[in-house]
N, C-alpha and C. Protein backbone atom coordinates (compact mmCIF):
# COMPACT_ATOMS: atom_id res chain seq x y z
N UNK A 1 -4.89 -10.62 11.94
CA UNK A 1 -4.73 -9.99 10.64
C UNK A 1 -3.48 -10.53 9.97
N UNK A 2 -3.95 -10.83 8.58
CA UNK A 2 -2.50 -11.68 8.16
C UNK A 2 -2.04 -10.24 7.51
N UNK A 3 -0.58 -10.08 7.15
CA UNK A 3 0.26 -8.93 6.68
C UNK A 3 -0.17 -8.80 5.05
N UNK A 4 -0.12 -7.99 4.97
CA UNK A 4 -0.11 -7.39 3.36
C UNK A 4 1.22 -7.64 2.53
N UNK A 5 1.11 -8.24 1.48
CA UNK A 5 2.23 -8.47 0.54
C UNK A 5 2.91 -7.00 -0.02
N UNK A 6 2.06 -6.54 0.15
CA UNK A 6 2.43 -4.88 -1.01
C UNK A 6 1.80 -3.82 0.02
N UNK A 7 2.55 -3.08 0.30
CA UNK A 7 2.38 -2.00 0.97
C UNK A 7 3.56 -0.50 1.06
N UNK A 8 3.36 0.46 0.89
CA UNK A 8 4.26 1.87 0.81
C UNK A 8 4.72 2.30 2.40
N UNK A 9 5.32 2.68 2.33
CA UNK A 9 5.67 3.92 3.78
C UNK A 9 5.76 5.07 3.46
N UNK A 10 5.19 6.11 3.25
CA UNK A 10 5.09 7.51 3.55
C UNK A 10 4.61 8.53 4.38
N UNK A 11 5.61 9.38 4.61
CA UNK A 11 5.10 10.78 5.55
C UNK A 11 4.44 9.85 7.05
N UNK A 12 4.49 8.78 7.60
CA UNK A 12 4.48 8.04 9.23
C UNK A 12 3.31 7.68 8.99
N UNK A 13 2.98 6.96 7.63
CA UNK A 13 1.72 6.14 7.36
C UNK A 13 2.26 4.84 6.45
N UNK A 14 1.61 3.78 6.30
CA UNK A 14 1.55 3.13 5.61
C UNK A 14 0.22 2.92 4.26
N UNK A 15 0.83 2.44 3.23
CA UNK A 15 -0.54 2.30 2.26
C UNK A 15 -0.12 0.93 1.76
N UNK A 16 -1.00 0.23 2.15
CA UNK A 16 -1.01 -1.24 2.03
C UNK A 16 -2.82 -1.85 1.03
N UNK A 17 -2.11 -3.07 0.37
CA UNK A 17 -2.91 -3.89 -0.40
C UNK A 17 -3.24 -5.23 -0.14
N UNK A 18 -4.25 -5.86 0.66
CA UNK A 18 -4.29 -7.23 0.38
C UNK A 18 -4.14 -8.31 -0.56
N UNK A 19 -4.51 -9.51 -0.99
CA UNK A 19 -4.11 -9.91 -1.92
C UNK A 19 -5.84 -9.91 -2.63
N UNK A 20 -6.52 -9.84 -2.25
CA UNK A 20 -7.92 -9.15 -2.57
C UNK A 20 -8.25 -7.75 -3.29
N UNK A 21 -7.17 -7.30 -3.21
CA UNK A 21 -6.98 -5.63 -3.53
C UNK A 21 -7.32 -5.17 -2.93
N UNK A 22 -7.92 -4.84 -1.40
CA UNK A 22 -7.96 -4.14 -0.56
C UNK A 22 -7.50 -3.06 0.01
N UNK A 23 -7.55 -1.89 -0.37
CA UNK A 23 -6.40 -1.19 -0.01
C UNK A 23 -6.57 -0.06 1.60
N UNK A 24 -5.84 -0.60 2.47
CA UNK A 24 -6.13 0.54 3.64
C UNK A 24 -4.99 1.03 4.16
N UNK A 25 -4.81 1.68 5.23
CA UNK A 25 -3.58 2.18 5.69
C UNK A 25 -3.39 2.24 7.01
N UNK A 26 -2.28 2.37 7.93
CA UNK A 26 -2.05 1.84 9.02
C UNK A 26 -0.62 2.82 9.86
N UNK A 27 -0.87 3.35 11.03
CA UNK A 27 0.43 4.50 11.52
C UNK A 27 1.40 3.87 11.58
N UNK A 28 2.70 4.19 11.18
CA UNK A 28 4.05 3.88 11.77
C UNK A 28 4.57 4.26 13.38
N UNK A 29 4.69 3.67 13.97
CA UNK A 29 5.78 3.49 15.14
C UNK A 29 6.77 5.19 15.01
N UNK A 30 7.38 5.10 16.19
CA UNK A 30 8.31 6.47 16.24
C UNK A 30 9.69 5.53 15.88
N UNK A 31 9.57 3.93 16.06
CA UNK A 31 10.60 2.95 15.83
C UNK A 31 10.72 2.06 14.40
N UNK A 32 9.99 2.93 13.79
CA UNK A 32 9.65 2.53 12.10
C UNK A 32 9.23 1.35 12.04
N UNK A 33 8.97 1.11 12.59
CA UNK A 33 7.57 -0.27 12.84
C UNK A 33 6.19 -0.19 12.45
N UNK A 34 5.88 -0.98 11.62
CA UNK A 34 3.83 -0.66 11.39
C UNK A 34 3.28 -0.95 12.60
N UNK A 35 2.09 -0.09 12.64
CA UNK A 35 0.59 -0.51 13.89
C UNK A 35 0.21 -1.37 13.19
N UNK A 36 0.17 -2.70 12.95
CA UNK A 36 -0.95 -3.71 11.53
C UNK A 36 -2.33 -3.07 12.45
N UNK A 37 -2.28 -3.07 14.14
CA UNK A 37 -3.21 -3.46 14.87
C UNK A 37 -4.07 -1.89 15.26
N UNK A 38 -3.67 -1.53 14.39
CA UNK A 38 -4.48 0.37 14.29
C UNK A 38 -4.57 0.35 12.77
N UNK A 39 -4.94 -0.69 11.66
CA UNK A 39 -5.61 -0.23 10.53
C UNK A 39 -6.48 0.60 10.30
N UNK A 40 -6.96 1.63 9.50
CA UNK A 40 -7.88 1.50 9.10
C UNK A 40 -8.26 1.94 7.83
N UNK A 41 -9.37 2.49 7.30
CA UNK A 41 -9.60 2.48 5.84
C UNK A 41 -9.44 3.70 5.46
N UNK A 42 -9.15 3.97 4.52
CA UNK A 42 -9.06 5.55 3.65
C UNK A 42 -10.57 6.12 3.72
N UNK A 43 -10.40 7.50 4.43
CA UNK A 43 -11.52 8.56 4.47
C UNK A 43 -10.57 9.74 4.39
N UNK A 44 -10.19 9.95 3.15
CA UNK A 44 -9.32 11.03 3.24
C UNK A 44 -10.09 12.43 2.62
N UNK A 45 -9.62 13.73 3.60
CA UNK A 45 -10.80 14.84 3.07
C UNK A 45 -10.42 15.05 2.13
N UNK A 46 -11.10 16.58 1.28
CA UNK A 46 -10.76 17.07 0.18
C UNK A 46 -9.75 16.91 -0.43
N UNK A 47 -8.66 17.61 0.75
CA UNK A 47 -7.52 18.27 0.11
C UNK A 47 -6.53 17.04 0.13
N UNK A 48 -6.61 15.91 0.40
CA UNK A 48 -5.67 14.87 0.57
C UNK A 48 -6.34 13.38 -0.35
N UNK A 49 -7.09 13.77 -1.07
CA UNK A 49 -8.26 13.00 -1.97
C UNK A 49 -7.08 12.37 -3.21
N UNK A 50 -6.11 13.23 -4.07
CA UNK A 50 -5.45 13.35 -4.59
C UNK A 50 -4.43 12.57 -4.57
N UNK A 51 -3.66 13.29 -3.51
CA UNK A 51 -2.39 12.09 -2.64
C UNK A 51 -2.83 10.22 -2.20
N UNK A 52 -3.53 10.39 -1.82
CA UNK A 52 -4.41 9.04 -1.15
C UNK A 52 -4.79 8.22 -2.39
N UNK A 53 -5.12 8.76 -3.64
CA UNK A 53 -5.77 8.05 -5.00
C UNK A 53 -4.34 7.63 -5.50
N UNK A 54 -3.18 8.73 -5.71
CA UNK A 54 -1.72 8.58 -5.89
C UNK A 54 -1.67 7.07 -5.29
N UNK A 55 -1.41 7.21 -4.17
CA UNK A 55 -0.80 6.17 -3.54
C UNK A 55 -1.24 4.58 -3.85
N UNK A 56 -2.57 4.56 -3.55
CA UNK A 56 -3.12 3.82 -3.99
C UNK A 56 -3.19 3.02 -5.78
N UNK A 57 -2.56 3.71 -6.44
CA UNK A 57 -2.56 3.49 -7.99
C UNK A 57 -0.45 3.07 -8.40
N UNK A 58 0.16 3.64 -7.52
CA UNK A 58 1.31 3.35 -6.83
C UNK A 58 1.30 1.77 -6.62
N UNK A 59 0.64 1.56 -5.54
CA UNK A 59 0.29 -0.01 -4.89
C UNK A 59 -0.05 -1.05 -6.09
N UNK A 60 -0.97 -0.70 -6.79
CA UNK A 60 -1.81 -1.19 -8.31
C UNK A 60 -0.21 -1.98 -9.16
N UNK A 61 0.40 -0.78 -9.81
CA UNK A 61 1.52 -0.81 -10.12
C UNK A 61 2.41 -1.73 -9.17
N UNK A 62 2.70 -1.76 -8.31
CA UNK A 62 3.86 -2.47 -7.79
C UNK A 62 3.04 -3.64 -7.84
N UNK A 63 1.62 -4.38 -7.38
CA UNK A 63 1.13 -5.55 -7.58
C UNK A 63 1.57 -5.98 -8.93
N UNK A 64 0.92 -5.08 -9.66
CA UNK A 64 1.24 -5.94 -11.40
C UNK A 64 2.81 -6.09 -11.53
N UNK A 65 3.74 -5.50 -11.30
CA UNK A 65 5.35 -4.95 -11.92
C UNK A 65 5.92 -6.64 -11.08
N UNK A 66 5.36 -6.68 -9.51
CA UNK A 66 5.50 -8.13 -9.01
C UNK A 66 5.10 -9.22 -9.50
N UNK A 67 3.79 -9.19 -10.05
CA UNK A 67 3.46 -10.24 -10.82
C UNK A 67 3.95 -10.56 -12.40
N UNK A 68 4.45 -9.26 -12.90
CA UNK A 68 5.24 -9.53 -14.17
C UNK A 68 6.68 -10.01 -13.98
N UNK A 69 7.19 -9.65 -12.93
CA UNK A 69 8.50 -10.32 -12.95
C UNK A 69 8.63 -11.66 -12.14
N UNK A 70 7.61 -12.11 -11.54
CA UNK A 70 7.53 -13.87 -10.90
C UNK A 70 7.07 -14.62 -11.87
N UNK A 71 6.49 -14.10 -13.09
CA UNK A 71 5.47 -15.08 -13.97
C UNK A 71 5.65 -15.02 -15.32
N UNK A 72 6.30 -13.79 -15.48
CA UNK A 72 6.79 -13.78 -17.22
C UNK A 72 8.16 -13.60 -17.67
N UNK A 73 8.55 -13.44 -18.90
CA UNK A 73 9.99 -13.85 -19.10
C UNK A 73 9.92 -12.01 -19.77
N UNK A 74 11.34 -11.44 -19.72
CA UNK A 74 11.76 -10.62 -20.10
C UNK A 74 12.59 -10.33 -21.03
N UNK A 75 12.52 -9.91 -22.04
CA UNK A 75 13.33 -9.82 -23.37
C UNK A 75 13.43 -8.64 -24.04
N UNK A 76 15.30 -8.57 -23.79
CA UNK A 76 15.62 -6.84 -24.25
C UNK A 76 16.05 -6.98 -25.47
């Protein structure tokens, strides 16, 4: 598994994006280390449907905000 460019840490999870847009998530370590090798995909129930869409639209944002500042010019 190659690493994800863009990915969050919250609450002893990760929310990560391929460069495909892929988005899945993966446990943290008790040593703040990712599992890459315990991925797996968002099946989040009801009540965590919300948080999980959050995060994911989070990820969206930091892709584009990265790609606006490697590729375009900024003028205040």
């Amino acid at each position: 598994m190659t690493l994800p460019n863009f990915y969050i840490v919250a609450d002893g999870n990760v929310y990560a994006m391929d460069d495909d847009g892929y988005m899945f998530g993966a446990p943290v370590f008790a040593n703040n280390t990712v599992d890459w090798d315990a991925s797996y995909e968002f099946n989040p129930d009801e009540e965590d449907v919300e948080y999980v869409a959050y995060m994911c639209k989070m990820l969206q944002d930091i892709k584009l905000l990265t790609k606006e500042h490697q590729t375009e010019v900024f003028v205040k």
